[in-house]
PDB file of N, CA and C in Angstrom:
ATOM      1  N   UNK A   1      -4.738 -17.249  23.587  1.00  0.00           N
ATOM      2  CA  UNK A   1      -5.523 -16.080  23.153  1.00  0.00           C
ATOM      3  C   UNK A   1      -4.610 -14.906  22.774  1.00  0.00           C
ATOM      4  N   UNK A   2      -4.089 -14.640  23.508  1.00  0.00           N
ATOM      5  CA  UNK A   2      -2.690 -13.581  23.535  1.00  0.00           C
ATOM      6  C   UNK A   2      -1.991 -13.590  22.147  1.00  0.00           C
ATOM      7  N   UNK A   3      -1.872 -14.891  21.688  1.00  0.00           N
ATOM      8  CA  UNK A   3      -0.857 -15.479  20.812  1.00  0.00           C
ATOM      9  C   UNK A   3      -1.441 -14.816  19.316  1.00  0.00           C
ATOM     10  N   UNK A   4      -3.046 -15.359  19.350  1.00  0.00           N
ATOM     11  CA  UNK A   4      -3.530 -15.016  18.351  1.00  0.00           C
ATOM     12  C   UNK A   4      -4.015 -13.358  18.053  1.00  0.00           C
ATOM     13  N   UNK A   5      -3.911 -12.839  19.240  1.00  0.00           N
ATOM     14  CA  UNK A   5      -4.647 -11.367  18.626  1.00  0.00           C
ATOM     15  C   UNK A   5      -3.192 -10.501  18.066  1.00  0.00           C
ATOM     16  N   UNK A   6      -2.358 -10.931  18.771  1.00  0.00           N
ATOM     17  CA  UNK A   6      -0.829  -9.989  18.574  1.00  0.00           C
ATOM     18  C   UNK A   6      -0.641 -10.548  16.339  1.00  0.00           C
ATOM     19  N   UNK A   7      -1.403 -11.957  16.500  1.00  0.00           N
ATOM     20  CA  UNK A   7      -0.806 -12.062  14.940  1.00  0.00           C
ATOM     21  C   UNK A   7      -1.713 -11.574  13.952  1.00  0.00           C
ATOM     22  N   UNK A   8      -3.034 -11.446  14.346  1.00  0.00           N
ATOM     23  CA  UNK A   8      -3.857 -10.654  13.916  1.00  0.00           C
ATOM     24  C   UNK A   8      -3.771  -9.718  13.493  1.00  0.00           C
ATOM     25  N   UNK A   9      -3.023  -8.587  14.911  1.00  0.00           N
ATOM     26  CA  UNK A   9      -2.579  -7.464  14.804  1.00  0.00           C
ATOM     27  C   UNK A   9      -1.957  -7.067  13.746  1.00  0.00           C
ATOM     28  N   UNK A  10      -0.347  -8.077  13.636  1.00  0.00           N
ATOM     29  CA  UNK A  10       0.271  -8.054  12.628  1.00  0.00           C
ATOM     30  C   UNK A  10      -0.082  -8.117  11.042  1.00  0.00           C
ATOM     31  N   UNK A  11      -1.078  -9.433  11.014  1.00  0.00           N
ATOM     32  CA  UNK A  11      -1.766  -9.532   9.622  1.00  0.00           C
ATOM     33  C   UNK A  11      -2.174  -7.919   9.468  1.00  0.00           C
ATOM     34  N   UNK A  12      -2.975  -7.458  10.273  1.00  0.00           N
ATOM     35  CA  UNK A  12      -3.741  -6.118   9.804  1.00  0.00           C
ATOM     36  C   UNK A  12      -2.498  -5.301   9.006  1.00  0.00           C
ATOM     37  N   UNK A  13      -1.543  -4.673  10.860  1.00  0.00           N
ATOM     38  CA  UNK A  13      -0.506  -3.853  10.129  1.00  0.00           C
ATOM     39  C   UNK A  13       0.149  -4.305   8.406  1.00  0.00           C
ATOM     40  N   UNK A  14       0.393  -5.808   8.299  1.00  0.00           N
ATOM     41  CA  UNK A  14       0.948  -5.970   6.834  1.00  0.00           C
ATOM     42  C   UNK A  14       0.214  -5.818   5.728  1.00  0.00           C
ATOM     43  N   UNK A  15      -1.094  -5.814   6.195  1.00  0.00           N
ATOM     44  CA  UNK A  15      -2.053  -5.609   4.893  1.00  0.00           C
ATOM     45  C   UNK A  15      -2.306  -4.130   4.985  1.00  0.00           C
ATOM     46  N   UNK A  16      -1.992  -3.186   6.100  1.00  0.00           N
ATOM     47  CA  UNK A  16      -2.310  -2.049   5.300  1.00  0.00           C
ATOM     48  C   UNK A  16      -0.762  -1.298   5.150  1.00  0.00           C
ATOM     49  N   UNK A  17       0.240  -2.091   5.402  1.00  0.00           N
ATOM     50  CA  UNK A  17       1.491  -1.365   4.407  1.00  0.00           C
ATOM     51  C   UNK A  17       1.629  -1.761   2.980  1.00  0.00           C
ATOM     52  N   UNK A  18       1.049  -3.059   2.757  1.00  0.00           N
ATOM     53  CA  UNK A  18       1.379  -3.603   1.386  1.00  0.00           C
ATOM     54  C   UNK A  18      -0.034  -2.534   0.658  1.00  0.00           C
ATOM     55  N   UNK A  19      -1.307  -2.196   1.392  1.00  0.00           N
ATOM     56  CA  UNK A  19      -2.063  -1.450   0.448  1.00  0.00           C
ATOM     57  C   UNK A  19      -1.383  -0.304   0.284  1.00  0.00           C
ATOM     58  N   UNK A  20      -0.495   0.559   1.422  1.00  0.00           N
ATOM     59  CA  UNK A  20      -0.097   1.571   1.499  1.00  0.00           C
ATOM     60  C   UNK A  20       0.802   1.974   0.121  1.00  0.00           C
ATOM     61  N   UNK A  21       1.913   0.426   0.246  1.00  0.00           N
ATOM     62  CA  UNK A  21       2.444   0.584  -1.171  1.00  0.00           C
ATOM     63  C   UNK A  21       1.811   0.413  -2.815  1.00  0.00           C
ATOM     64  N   UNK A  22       1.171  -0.462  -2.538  1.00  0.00           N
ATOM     65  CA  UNK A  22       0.080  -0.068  -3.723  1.00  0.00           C
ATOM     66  C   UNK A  22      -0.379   1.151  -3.863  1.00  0.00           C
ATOM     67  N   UNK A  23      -1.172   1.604  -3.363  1.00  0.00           N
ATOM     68  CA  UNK A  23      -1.420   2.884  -3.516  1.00  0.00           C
ATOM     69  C   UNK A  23      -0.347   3.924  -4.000  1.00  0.00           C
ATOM     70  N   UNK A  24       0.919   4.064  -3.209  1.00  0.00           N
ATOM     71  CA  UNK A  24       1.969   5.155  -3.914  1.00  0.00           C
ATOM     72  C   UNK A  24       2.699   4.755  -5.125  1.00  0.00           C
ATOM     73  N   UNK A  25       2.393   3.320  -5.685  1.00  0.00           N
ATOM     74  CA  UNK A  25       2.644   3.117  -6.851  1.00  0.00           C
ATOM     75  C   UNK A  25       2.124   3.255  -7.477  1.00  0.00           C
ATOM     76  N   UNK A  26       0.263   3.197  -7.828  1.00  0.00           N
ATOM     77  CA  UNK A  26      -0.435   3.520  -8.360  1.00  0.00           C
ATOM     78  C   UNK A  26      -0.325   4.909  -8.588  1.00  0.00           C
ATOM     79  N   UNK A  27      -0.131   5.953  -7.599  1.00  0.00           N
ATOM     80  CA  UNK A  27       0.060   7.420  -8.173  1.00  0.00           C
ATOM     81  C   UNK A  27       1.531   7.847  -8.902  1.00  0.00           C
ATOM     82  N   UNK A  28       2.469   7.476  -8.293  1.00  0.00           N
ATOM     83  CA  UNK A  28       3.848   7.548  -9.242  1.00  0.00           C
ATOM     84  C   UNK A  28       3.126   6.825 -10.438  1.00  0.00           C
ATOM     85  N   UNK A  29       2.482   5.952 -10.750  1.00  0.00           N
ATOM     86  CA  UNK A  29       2.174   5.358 -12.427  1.00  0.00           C
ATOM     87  C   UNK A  29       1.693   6.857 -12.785  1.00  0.00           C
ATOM     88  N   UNK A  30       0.569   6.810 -12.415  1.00  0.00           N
ATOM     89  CA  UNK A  30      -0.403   7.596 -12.718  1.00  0.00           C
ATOM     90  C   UNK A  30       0.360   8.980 -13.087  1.00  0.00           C
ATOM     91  N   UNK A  31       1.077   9.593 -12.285  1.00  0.00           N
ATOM     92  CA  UNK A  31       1.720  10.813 -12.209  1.00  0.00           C
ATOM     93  C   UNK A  31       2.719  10.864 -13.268  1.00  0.00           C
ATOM     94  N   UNK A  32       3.229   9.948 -14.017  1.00  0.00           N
ATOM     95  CA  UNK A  32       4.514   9.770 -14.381  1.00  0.00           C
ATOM     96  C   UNK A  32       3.474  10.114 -15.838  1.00  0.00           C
ATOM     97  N   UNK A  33       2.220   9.135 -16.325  1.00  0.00           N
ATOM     98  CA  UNK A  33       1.529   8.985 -16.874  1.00  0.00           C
ATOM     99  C   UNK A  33       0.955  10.322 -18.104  1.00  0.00           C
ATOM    100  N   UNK A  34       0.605  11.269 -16.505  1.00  0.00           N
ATOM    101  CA  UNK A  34       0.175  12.184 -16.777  1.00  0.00           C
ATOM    102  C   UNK A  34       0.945  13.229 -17.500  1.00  0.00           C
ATOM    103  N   UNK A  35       2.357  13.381 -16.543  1.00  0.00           N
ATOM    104  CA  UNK A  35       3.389  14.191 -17.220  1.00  0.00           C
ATOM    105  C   UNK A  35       4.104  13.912 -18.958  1.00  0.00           C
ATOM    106  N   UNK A  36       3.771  12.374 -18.979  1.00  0.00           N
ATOM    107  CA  UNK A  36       4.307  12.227 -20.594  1.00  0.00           C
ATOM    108  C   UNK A  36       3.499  12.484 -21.304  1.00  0.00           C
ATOM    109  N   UNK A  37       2.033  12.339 -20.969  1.00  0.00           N
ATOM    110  CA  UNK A  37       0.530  12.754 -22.063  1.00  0.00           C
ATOM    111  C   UNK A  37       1.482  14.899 -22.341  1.00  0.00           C
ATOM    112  N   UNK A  38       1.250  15.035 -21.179  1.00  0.00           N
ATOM    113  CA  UNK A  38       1.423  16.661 -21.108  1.00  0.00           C
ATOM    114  C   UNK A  38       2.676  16.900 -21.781  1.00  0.00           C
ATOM    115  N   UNK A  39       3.726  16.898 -22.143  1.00  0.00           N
ATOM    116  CA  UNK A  39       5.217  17.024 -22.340  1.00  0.00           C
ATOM    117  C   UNK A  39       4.738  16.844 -24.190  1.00  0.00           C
TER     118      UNK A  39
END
């Protein structure tokens, strides 16, 4: 039981750093995006 909640755990934590990085790539796009429309 032990075995499985600790990897669980883990699955969670890795899925919300890999969204985490999605996300700040999506705004560096976005941001980078914005500044060449504007320029």
């Amino acid at each position: 039981m032990c075995l499985t909640i600790e990897r669980n755990k883990v699955k969670k934590t890795a899925t919300k750093i890999a969204d985490m990085v999605i996300i700040t790539k999506r705004i560096k796009f976005t941001f980078v995006y914005l500044i060449l429309n504007t320029l």
